[in-house]
PDB file of N, CA and C in Angstrom:
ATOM      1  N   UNK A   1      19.665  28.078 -22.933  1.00  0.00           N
ATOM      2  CA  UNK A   1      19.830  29.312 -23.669  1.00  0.00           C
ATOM      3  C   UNK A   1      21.256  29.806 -23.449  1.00  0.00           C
ATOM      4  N   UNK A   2      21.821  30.762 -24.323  1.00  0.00           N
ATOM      5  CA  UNK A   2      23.321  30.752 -24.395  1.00  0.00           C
ATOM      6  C   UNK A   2      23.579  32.109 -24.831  1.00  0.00           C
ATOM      7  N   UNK A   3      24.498  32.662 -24.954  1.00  0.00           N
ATOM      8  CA  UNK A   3      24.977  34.308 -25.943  1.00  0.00           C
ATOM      9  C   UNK A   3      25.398  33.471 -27.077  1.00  0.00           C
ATOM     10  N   UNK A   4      25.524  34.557 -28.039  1.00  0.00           N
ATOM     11  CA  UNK A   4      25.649  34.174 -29.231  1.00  0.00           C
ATOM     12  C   UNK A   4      26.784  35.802 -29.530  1.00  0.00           C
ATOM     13  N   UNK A   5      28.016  35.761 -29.705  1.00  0.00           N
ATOM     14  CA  UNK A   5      28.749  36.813 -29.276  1.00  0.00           C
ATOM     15  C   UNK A   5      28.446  37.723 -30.745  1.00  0.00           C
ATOM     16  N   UNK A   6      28.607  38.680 -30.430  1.00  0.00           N
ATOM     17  CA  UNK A   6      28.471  40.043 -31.217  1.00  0.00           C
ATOM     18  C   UNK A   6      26.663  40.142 -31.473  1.00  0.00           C
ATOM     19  N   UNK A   7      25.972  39.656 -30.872  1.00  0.00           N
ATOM     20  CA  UNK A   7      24.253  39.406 -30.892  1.00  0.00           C
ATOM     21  C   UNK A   7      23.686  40.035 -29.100  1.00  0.00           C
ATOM     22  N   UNK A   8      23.009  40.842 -29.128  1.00  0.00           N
ATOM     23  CA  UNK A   8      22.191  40.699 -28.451  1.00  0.00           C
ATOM     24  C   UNK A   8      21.053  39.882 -27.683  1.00  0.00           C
ATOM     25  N   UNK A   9      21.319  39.534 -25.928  1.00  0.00           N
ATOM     26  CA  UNK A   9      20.151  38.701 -26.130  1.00  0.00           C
ATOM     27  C   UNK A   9      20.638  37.630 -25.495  1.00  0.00           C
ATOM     28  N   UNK A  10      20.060  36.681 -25.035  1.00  0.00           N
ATOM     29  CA  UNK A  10      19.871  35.120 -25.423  1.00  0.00           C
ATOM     30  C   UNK A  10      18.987  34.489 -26.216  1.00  0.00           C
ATOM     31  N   UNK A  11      19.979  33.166 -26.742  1.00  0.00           N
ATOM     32  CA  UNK A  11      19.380  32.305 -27.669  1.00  0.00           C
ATOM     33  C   UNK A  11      19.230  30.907 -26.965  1.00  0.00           C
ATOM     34  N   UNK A  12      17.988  30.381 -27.751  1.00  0.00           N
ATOM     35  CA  UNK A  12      17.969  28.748 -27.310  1.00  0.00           C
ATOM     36  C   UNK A  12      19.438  28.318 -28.024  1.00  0.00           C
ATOM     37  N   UNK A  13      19.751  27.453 -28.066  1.00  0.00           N
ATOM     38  CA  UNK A  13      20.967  26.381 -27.915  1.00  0.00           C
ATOM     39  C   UNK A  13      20.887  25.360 -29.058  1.00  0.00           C
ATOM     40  N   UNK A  14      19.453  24.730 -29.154  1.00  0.00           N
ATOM     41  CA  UNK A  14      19.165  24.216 -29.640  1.00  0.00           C
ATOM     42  C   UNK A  14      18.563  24.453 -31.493  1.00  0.00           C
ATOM     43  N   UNK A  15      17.806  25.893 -31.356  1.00  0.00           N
ATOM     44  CA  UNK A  15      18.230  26.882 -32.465  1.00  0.00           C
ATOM     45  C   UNK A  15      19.264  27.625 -32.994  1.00  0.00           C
ATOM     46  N   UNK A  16      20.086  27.958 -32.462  1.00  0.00           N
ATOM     47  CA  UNK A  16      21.386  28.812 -32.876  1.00  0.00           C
ATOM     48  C   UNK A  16      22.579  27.705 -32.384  1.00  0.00           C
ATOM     49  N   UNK A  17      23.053  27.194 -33.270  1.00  0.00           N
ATOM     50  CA  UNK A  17      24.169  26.105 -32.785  1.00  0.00           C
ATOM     51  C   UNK A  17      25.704  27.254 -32.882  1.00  0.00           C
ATOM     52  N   UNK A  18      25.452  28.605 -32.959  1.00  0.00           N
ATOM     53  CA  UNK A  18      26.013  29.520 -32.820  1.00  0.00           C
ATOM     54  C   UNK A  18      26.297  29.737 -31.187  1.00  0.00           C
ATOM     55  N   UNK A  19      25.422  29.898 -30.774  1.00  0.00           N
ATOM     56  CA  UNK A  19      25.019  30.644 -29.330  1.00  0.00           C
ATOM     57  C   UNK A  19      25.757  29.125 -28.130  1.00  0.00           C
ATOM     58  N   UNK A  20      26.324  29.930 -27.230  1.00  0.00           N
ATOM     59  CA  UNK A  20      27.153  29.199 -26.590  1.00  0.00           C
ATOM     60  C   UNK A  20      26.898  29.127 -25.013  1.00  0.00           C
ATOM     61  N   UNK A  21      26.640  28.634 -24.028  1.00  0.00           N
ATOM     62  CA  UNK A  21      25.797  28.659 -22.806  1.00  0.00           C
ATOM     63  C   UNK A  21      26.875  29.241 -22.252  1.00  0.00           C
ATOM     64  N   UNK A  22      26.686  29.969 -20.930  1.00  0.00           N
ATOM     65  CA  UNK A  22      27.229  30.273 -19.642  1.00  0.00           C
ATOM     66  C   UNK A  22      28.071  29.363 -18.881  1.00  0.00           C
ATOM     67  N   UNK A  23      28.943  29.022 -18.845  1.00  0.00           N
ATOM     68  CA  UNK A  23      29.325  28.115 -17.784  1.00  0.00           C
ATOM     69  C   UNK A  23      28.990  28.289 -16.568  1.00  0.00           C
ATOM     70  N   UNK A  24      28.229  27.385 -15.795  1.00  0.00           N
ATOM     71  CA  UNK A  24      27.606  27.303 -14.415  1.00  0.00           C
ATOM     72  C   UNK A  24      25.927  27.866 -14.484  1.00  0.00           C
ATOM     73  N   UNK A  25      25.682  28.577 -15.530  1.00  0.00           N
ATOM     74  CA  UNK A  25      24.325  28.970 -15.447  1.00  0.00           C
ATOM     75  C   UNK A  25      23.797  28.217 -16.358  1.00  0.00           C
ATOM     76  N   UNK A  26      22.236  28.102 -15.899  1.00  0.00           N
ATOM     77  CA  UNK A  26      21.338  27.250 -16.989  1.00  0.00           C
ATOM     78  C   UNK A  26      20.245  28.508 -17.313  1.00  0.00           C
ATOM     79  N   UNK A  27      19.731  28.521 -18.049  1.00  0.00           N
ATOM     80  CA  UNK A  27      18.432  29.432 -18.593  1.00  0.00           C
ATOM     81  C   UNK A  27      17.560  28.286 -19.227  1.00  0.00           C
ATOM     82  N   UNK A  28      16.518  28.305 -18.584  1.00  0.00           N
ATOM     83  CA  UNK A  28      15.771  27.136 -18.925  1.00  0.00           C
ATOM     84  C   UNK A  28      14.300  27.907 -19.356  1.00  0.00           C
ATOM     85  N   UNK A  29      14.073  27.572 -20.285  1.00  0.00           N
ATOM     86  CA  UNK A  29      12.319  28.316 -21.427  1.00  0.00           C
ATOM     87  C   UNK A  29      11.513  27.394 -21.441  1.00  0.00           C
ATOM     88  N   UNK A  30      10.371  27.602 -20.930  1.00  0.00           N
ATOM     89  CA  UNK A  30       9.628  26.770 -20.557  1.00  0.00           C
ATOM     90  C   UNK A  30       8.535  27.103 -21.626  1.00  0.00           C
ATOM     91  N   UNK A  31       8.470  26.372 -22.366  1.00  0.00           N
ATOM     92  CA  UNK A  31       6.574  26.669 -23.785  1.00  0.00           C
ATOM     93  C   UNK A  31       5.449  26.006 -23.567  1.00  0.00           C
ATOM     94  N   UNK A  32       5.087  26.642 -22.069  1.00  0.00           N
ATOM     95  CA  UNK A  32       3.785  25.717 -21.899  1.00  0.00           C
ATOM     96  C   UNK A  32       3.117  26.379 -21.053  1.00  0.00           C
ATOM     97  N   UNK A  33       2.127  25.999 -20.503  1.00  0.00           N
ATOM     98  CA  UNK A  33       1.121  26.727 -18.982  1.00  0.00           C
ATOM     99  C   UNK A  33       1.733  25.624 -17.944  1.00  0.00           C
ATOM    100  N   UNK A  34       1.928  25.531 -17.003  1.00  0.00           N
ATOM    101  CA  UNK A  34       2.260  24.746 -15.844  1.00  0.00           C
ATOM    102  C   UNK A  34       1.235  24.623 -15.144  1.00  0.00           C
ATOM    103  N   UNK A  35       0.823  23.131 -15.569  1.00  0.00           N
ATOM    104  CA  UNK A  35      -0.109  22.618 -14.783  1.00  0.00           C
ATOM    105  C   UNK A  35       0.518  21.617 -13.769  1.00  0.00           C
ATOM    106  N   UNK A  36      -0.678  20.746 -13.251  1.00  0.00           N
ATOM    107  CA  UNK A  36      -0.205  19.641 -12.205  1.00  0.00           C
ATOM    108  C   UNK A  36       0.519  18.672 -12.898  1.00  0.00           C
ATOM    109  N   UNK A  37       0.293  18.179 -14.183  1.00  0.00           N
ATOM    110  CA  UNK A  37       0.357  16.875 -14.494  1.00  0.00           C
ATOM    111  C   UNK A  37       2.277  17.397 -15.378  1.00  0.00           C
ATOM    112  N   UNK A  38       2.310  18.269 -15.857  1.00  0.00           N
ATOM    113  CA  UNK A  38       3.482  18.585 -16.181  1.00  0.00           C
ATOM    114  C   UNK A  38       4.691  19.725 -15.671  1.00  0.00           C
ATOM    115  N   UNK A  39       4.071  19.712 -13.967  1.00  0.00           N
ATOM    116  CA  UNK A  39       5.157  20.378 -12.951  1.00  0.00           C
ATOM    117  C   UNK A  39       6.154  19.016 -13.034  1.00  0.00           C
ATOM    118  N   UNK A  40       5.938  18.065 -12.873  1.00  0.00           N
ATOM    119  CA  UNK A  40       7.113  16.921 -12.472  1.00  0.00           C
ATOM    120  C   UNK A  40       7.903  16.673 -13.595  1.00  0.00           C
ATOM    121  N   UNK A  41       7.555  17.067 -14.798  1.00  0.00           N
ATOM    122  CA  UNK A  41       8.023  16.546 -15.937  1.00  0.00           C
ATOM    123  C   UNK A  41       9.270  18.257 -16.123  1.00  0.00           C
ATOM    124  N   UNK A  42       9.142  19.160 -15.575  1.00  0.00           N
ATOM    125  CA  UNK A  42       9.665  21.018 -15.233  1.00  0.00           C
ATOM    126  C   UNK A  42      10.796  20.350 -14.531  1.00  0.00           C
ATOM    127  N   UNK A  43      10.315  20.148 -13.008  1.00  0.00           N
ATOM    128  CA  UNK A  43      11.006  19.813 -12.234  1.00  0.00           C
ATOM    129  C   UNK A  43      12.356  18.889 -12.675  1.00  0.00           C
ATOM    130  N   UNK A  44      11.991  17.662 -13.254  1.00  0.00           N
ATOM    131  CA  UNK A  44      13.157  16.546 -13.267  1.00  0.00           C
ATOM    132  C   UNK A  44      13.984  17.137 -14.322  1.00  0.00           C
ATOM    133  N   UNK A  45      13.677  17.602 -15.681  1.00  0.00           N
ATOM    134  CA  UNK A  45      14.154  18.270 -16.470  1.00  0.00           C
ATOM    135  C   UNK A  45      15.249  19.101 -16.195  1.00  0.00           C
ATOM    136  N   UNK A  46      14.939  20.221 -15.181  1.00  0.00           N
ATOM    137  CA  UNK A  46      16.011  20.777 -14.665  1.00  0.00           C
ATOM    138  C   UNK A  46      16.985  20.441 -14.079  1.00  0.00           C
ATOM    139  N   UNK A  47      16.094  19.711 -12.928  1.00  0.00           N
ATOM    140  CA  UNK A  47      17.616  18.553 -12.367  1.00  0.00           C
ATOM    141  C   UNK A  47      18.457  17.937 -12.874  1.00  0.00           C
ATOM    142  N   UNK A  48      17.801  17.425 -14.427  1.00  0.00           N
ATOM    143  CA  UNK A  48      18.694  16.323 -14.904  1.00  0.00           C
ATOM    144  C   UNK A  48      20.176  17.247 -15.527  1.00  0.00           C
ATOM    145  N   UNK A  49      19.475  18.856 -16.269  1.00  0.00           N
ATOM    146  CA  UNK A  49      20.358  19.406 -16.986  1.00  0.00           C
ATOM    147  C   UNK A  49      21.269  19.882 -15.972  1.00  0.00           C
ATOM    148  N   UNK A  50      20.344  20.415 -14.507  1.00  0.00           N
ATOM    149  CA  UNK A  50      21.402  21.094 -13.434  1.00  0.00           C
ATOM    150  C   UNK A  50      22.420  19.797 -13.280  1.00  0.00           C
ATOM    151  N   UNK A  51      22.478  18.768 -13.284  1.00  0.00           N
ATOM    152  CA  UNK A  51      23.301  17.882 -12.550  1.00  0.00           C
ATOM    153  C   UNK A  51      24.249  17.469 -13.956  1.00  0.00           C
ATOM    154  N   UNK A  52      23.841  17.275 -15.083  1.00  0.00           N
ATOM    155  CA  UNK A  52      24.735  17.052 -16.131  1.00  0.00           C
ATOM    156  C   UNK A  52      25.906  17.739 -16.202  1.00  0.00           C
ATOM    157  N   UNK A  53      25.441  19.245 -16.094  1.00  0.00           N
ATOM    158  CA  UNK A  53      26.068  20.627 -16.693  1.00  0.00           C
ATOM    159  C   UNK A  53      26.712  21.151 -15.081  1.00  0.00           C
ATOM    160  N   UNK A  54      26.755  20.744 -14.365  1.00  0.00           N
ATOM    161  CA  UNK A  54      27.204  21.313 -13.424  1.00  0.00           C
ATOM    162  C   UNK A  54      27.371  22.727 -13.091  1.00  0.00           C
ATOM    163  N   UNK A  55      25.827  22.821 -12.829  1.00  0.00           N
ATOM    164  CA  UNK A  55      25.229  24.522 -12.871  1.00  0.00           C
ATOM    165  C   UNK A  55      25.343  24.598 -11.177  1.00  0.00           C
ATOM    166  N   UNK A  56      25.429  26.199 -11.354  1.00  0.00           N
ATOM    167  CA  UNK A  56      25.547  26.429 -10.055  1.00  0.00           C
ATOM    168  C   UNK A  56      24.232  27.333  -9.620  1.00  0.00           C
ATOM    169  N   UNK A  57      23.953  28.223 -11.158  1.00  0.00           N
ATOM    170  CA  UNK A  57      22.668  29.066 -11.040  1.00  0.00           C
ATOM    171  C   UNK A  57      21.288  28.520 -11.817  1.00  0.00           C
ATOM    172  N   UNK A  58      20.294  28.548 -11.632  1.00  0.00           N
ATOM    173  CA  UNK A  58      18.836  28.263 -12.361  1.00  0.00           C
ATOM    174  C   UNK A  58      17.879  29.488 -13.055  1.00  0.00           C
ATOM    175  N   UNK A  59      17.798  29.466 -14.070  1.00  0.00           N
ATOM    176  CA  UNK A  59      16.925  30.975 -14.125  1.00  0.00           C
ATOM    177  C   UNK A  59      16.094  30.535 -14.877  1.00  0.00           C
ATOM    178  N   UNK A  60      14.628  30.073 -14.759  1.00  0.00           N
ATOM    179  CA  UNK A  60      13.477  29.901 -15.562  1.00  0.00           C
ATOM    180  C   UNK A  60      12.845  30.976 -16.486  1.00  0.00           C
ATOM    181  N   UNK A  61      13.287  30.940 -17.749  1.00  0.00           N
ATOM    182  CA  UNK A  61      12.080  31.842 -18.348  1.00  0.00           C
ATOM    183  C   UNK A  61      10.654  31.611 -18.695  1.00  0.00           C
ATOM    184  N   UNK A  62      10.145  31.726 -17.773  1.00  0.00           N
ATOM    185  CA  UNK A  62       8.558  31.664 -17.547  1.00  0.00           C
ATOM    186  C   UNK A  62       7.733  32.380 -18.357  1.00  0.00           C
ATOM    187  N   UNK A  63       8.562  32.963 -19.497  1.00  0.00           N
ATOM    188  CA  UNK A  63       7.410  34.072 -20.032  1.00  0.00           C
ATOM    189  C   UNK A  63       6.059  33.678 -21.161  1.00  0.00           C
ATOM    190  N   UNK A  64       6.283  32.143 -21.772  1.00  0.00           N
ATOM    191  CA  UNK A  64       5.244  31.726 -22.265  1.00  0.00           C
ATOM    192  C   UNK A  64       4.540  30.887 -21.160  1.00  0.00           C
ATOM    193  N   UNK A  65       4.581  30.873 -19.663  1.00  0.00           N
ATOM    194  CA  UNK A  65       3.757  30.455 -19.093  1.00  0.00           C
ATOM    195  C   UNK A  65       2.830  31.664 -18.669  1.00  0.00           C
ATOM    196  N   UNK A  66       1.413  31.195 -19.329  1.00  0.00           N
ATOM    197  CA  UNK A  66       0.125  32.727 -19.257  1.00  0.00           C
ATOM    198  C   UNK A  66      -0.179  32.228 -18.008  1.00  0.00           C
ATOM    199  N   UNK A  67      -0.618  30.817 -17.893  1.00  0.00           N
ATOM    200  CA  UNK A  67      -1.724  30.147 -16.362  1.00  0.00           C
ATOM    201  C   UNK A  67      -0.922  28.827 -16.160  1.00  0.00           C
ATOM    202  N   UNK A  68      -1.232  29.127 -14.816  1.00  0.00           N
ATOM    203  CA  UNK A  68      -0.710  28.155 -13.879  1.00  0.00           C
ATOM    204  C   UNK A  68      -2.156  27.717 -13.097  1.00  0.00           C
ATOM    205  N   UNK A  69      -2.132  26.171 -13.366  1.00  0.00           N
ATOM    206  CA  UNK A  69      -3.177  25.589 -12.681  1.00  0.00           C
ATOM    207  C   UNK A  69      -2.682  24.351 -11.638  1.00  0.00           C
TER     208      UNK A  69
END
């Protein structure tokens, strides 16, 4: 997720090819419930983008996760 300048907000990245990421921060949106079988698939995901992007901060938006099993 990224600003998108003169906009309020963050945007996915991937929708607004406007919106431009943070350097060093990741905002990562998660559209799912976090269960067992797709914590590892959360996990590596991040790593892969933290280590690409050479982030220094992580901030999960968890807000479409309702249940965690």
């Amino acid at each position: 997720m990224g600003l998108w300048q003169g906009h309020d907000g963050f945007y996915e990245l991937a929708h607004y090819p406007e919106a431009r990421p943070l350097p060093g921060l990741l905002i990562y949106h998660f559209e799912s419930p976090l269960t067992f079988f797709n914590a590892d698939f959360l996990r590596w995901r991040i790593l892969a983008l933290a280590t690409l992007n050479e982030v220094r901060w992580v901030v999960i938006d968890a807000i479409s996760i309702a249940h965690v099993t």
